[in-house]
Structure formats: structure tokens, C-alpha cells
Protein backbone atom coordinates (compact mmCIF):
# COMPACT_ATOMS: atom_id res chain seq x y z
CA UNK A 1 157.20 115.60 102.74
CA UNK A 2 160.75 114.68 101.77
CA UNK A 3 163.96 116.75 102.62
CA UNK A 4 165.57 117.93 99.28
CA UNK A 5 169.00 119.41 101.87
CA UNK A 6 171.90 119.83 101.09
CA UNK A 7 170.91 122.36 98.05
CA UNK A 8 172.53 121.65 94.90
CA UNK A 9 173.35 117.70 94.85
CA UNK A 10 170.36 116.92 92.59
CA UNK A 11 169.15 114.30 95.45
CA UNK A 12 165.88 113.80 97.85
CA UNK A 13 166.51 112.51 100.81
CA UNK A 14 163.78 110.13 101.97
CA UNK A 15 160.70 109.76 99.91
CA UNK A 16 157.53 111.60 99.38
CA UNK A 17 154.53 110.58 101.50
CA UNK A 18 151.13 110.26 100.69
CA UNK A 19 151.45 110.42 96.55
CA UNK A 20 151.60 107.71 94.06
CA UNK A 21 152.03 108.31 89.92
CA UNK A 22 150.96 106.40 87.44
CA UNK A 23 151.70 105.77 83.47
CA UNK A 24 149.34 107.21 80.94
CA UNK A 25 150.32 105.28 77.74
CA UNK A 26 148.00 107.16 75.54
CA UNK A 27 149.45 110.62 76.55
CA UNK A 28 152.86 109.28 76.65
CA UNK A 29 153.48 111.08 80.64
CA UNK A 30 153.79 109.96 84.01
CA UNK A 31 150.53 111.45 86.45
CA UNK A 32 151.12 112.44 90.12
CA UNK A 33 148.06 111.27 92.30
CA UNK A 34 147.26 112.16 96.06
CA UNK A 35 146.57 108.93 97.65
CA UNK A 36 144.41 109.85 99.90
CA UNK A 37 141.71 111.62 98.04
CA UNK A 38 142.94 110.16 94.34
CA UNK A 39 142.32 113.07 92.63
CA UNK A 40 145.29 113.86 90.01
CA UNK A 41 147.44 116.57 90.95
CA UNK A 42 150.41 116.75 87.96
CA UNK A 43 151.64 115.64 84.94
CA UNK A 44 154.64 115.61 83.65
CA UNK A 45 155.30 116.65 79.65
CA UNK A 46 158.88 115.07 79.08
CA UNK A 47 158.21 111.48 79.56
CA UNK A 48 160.53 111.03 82.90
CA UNK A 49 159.07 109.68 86.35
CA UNK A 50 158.76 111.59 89.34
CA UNK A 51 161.95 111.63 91.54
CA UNK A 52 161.07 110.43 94.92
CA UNK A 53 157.39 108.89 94.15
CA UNK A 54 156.05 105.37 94.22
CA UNK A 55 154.79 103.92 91.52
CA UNK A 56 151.14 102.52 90.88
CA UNK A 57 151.11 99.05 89.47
């Protein structure tokens, strides 16, 4: 997984392994899947990406 030290600077450091998310144009958010099983794990409501995971093209 990816280091999120020093607290407080609002940055990852490195980026987060074995996940991928993916645009859902009908629901209008971004989806969070595990890449090695691809089941869906998250969504997210406001719209934004993920910080720190790849995208699916």
C-alpha cells in the first residue's frame, strides 16, 4: 500500500498497488476495483478520482 507520511501535506507518496478505478458515466462517480479478484470495492459520491489509483481505460 502507499505511504500517506508526513501527516498533514495532503500528499501520497508512491502509488497504491493492486487497485484500478474506473468511470461510471451513468452514475456520474469514479469505482475503485481490486485487480486481482475484480470485484468493486468503492465508490465515490462527489465526482473526483481516487488520489493515488490508476485508471482503467
Amino acid at each position: 500500500m502507499a505511504k500517506n507520511a508526513p501527516v498533514g501535506d495532503n500528499a501520497r507518496k508512491g502509488a497504491v498497488k493492486k487497485r484500478s478505478q474506473v468511470y461510471n458515466p451513468k452514475t456520474d462517480k469514479w469505482i475503485k476495483r481490486d485487480s486481482e479478484t475484480g470485484k468493486f470495492m468503492d465508490s465515490k459520491s462527489d465526482g473526483t478520482p481516487f488520489k493515488g489509483v490508476r485508471k482503467e481505460k
